[in-house]
C-alpha atoms as a PDB file:
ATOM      1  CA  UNK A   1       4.771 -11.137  -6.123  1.00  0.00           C
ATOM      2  CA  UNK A   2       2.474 -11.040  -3.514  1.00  0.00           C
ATOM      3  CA  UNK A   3       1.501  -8.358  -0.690  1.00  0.00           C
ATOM      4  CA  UNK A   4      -0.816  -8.101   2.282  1.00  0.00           C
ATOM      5  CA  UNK A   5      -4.453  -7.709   3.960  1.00  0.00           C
ATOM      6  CA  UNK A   6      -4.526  -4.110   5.626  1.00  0.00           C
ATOM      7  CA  UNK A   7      -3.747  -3.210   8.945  1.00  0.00           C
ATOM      8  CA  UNK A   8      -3.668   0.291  11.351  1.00  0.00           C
ATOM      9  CA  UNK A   9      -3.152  -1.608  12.115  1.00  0.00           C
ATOM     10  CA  UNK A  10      -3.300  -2.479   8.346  1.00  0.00           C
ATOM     11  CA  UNK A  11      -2.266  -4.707   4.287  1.00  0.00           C
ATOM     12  CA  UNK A  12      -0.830  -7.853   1.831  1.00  0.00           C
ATOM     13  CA  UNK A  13      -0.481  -8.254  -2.867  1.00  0.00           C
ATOM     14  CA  UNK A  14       1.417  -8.725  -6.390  1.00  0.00           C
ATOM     15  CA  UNK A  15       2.251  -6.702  -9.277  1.00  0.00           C
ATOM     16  CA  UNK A  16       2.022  -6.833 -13.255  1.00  0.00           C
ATOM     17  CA  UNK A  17      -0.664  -4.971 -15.206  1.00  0.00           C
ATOM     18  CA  UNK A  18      -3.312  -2.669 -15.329  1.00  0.00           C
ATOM     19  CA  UNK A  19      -0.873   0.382 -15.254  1.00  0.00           C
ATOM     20  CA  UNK A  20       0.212   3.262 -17.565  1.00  0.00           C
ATOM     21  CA  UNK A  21       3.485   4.757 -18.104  1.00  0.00           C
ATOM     22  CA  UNK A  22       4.049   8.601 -17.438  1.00  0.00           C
ATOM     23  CA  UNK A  23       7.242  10.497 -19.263  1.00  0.00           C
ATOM     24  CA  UNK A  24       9.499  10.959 -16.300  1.00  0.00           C
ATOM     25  CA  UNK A  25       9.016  15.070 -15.969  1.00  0.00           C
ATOM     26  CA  UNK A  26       5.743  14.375 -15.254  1.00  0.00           C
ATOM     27  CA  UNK A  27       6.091  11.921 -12.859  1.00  0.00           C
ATOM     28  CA  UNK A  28       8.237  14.193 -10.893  1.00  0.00           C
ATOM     29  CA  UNK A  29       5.712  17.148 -10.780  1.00  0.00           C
ATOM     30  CA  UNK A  30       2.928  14.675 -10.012  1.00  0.00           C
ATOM     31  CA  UNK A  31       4.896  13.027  -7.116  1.00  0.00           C
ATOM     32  CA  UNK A  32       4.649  16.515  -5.577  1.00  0.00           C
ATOM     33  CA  UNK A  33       1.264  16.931  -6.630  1.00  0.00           C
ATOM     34  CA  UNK A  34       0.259  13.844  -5.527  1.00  0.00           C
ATOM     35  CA  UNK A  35       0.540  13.879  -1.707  1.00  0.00           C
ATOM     36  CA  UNK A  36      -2.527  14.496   0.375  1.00  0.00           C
ATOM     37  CA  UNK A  37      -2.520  17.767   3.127  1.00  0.00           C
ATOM     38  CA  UNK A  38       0.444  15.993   5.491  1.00  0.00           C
ATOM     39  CA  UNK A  39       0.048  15.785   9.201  1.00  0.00           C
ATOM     40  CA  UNK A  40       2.550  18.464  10.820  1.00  0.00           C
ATOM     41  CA  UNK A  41       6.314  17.328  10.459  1.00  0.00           C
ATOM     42  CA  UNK A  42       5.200  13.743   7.849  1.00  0.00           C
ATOM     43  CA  UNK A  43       5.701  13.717   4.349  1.00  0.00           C
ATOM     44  CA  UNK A  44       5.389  11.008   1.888  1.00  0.00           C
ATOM     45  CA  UNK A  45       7.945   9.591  -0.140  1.00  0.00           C
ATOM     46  CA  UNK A  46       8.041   7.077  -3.298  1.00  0.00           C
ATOM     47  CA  UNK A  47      10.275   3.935  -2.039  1.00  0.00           C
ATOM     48  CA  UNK A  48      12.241   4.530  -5.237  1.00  0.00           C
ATOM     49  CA  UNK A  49      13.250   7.610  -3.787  1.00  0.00           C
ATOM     50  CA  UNK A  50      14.011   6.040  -0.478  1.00  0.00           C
ATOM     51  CA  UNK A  51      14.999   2.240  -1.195  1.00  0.00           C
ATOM     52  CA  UNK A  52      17.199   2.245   2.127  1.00  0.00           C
ATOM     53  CA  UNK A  53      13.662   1.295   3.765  1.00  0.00           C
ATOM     54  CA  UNK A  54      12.989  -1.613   1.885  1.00  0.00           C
ATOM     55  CA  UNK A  55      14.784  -4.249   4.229  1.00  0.00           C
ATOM     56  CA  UNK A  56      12.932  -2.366   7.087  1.00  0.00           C
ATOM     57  CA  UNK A  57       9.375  -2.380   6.090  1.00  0.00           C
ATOM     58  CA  UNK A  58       9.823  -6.092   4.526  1.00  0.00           C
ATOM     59  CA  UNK A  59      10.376  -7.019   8.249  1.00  0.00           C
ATOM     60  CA  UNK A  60       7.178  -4.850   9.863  1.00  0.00           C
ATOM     61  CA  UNK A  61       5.104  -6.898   6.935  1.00  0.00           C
ATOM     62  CA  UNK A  62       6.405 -10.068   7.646  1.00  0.00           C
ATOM     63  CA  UNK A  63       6.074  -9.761  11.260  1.00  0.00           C
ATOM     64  CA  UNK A  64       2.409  -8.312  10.656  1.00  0.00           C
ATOM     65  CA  UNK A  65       1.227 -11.159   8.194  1.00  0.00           C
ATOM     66  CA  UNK A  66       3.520 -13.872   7.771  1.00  0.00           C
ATOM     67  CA  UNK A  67       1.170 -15.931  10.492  1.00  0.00           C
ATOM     68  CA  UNK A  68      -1.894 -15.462   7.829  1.00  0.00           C
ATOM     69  CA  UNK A  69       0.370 -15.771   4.796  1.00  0.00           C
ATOM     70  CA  UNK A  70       1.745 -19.430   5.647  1.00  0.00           C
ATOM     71  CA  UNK A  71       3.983 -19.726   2.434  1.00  0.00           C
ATOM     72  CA  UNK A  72       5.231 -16.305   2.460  1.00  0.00           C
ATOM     73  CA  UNK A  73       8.993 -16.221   3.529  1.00  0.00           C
ATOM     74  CA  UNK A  74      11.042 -13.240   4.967  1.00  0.00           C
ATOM     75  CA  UNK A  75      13.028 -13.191   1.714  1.00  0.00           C
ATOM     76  CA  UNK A  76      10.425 -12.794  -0.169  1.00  0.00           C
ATOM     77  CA  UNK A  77       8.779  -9.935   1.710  1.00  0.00           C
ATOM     78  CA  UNK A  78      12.253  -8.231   0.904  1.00  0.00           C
ATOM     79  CA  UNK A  79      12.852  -9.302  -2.656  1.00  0.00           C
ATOM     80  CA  UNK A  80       8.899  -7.606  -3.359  1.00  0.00           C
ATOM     81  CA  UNK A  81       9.910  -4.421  -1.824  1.00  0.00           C
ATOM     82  CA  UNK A  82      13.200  -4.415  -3.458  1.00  0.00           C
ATOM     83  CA  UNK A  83      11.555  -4.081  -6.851  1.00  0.00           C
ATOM     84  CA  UNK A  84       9.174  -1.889  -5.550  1.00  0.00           C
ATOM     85  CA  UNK A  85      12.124   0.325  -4.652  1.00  0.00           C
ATOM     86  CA  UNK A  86      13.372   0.072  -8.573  1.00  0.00           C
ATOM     87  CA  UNK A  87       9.478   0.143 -10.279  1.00  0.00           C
ATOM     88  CA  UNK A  88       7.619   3.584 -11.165  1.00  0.00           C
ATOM     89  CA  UNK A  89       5.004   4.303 -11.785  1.00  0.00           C
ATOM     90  CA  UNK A  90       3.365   1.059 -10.937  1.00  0.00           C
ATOM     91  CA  UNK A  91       3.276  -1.040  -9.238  1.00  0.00           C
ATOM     92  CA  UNK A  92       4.956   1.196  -6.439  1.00  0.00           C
ATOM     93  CA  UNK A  93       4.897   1.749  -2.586  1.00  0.00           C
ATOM     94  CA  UNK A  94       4.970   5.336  -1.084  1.00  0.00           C
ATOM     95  CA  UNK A  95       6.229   5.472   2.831  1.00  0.00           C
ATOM     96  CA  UNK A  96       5.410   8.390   5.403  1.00  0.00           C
ATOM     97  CA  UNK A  97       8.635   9.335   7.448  1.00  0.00           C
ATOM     98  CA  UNK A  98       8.699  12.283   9.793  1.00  0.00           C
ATOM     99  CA  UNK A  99      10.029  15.561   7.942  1.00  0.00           C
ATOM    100  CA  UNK A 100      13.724  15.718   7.469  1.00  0.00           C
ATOM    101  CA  UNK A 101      14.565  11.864   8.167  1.00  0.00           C
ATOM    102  CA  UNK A 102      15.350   9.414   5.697  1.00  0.00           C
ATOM    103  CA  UNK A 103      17.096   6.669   7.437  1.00  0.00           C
ATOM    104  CA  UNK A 104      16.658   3.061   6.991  1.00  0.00           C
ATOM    105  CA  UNK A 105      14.208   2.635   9.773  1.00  0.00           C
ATOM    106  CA  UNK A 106      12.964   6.025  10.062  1.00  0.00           C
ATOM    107  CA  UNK A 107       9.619   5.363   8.132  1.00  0.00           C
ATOM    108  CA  UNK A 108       6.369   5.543   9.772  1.00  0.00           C
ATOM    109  CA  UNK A 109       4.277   3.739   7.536  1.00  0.00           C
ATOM    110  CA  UNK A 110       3.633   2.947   3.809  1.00  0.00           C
ATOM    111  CA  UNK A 111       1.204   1.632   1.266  1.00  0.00           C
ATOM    112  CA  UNK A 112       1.487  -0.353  -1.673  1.00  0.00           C
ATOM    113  CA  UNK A 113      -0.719  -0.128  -5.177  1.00  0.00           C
ATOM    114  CA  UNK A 114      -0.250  -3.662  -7.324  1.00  0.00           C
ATOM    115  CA  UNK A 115      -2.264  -5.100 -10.230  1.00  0.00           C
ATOM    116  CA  UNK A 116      -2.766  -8.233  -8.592  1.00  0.00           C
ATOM    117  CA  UNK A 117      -3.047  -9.977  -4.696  1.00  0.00           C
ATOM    118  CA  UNK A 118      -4.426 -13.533  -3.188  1.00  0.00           C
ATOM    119  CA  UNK A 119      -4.483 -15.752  -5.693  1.00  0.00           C
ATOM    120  CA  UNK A 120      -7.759 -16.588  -4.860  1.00  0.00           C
ATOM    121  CA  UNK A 121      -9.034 -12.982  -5.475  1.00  0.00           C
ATOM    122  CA  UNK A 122      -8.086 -12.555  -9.091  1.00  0.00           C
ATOM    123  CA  UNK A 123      -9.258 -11.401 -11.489  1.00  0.00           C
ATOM    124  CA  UNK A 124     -10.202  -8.518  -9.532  1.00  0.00           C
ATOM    125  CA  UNK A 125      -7.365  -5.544  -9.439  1.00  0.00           C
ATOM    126  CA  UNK A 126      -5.772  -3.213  -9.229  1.00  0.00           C
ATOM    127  CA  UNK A 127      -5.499  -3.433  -5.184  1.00  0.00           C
ATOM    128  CA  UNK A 128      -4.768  -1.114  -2.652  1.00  0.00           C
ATOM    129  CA  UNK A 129      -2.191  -3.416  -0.028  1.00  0.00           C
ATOM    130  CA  UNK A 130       0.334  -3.568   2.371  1.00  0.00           C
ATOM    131  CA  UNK A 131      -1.329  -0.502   4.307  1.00  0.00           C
ATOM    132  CA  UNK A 132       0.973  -0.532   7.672  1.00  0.00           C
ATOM    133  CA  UNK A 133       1.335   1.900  10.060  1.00  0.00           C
ATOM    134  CA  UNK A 134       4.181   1.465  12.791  1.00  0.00           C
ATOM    135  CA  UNK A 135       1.948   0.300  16.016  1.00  0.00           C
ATOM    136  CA  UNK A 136       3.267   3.633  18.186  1.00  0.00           C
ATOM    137  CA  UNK A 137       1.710   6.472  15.479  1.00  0.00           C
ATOM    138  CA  UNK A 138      -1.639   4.478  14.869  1.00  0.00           C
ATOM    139  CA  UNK A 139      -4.850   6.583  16.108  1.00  0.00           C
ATOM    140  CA  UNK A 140      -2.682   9.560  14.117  1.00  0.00           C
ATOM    141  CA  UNK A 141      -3.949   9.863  10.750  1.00  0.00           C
ATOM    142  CA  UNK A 142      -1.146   8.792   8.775  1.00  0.00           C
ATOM    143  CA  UNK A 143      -3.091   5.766   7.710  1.00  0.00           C
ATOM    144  CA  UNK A 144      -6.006   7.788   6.598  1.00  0.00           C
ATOM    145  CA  UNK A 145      -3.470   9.917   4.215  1.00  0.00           C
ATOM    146  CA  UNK A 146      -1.602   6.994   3.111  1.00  0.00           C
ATOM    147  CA  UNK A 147      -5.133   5.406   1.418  1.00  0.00           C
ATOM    148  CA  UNK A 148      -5.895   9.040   0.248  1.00  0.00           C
ATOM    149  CA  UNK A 149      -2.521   9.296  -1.390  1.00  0.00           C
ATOM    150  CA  UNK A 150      -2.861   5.907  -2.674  1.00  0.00           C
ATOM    151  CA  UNK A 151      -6.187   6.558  -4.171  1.00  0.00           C
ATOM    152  CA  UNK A 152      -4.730  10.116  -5.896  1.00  0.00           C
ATOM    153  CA  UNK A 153      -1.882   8.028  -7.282  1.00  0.00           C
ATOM    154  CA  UNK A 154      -4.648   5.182  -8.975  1.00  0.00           C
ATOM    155  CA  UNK A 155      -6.826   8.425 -10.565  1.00  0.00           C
ATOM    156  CA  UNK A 156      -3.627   9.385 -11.916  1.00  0.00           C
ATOM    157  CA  UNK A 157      -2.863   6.455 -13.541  1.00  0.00           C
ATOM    158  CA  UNK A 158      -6.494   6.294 -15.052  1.00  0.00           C
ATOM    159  CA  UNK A 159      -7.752   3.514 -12.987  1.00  0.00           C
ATOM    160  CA  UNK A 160     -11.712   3.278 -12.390  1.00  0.00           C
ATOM    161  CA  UNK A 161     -11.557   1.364  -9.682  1.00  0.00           C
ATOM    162  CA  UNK A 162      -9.420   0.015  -7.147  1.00  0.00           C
ATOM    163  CA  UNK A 163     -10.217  -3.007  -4.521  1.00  0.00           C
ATOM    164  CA  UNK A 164      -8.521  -3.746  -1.220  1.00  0.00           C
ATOM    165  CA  UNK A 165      -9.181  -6.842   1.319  1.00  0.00           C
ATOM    166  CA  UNK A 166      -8.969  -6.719   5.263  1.00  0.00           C
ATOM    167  CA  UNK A 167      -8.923  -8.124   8.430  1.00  0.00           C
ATOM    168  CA  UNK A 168     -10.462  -5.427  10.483  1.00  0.00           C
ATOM    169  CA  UNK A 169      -9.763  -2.095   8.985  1.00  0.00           C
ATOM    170  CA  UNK A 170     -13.632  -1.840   7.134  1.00  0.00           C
ATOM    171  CA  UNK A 171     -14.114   1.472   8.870  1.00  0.00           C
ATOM    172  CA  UNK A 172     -10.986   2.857   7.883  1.00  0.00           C
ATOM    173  CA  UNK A 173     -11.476   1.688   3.981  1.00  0.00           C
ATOM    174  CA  UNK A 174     -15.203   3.132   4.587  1.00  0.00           C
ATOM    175  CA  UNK A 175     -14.588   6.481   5.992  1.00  0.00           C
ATOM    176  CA  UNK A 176     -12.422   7.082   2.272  1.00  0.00           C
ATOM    177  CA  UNK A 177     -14.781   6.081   0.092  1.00  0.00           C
ATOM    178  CA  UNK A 178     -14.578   2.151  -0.385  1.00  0.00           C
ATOM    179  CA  UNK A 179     -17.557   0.079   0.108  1.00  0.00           C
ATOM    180  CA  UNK A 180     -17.846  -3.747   0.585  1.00  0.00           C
ATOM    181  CA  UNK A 181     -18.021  -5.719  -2.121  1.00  0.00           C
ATOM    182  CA  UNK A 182     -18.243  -9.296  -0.597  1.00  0.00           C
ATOM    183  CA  UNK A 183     -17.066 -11.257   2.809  1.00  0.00           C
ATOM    184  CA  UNK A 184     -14.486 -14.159   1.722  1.00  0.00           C
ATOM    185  CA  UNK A 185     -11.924 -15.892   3.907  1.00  0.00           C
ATOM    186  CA  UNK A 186      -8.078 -16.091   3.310  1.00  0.00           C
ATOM    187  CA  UNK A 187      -6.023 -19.481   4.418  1.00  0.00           C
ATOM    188  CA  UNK A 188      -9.090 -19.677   6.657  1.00  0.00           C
ATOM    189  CA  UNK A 189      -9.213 -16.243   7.808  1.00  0.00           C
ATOM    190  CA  UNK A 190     -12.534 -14.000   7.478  1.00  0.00           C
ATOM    191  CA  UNK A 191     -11.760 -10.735   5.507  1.00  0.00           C
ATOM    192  CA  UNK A 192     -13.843  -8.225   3.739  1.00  0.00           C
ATOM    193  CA  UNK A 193     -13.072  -7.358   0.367  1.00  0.00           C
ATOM    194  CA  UNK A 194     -13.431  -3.446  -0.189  1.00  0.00           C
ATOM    195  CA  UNK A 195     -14.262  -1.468  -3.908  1.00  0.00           C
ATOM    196  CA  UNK A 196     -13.175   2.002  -4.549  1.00  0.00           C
ATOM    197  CA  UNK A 197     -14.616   3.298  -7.647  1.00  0.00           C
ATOM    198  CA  UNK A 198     -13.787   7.216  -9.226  1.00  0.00           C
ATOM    199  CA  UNK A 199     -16.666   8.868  -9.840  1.00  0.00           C
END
């Protein structure tokens, strides 16, 4: 499975290991526990809990990154999400919608946490990917939150560390706590690889 570079623009990655399993009671309470001080009228839901967006955000992240990701196919983007939608705790994508809408294309942005993401990249992991944010409610903050919830989700699940890799979103990554780790290119594009480490 793979995922994408960030963009707030923002994100691309896969999934397998490097996770632990929480007893389902207290994955609810953490769910609620877990999600950052929301911007007025945005909350932030598991895609498990909203799988209707799947389909939806597949075709944002294609759009976004299928020109860097040459081999990466439509169906694909939607088959990754799709088990997204049925996988807890990891790996796992959370989605901001506005308060009190839950429709299919009603999201505002999401964020994805995987063990793995370029090839190229491994063995580093877990990664912080697919950071989107619909192009009308950049500038808003709801990318910020989304890499703060996805950062309180990793602590959770007893991860050290946490890397990400982008185009252009360094500031972003920086202002949150990653630093750079090393400049590398992807298919040919430059991109910064960023490291996140609890402290």
């Amino acid at each position: 499975m793979r995922f994408l570079p960030a963009v707030v623009m923002t994100g691309h990655s896969e999934g397998g290991a490097g996770g632990s399993s929480l007893p389902s009671q207290q994955q609810a309470s953490q769910q609620q526990a877990l999600e950052p001080t929301a911007l007025a009228h945005v909350r932030y839901l598991s895609l498990s809990q909203i799988p209707q967006c799947a389909d939806s955000l597949a075709q944002a992240h294609h759009a976004q990154w299928s020109a860097l990701m040459l081999d990466w196919s439509l169906p694909e983007a939607q088959r990754e999400l799709r088990e997204h939608a049925q996988s807890q705790p990891f790996p796992c994508t959370w989605v901001a919608l506005p308060s009190g809408q839950t429709g299919a294309d009603d999201w505002l942005g999401s964020v994805s946490l995987v063990a793995s993401d370029a090839r190229q990249f491994e063995p580093l992991g877990p990664w912080l990917c697919s950071l989107y944010v619909r192009p009308e409610r950049r500038g808003q903050g709801i990318g910020k939150q989304l890499i703060e919830l996805a950062m309180a989700i990793a602590h959770t699940l007893g991860f050290k560390q946490l890397y990400v890799f982008t185009e252009h979103a360094g500031g972003l990554f920086s202002g949150c706590g990653f630093v750079p780790l090393r400049s590398d290119q992807l298919f040919g594009v430059p991109v910064s690889i960023m490291r996140w480490q609890r402290k």
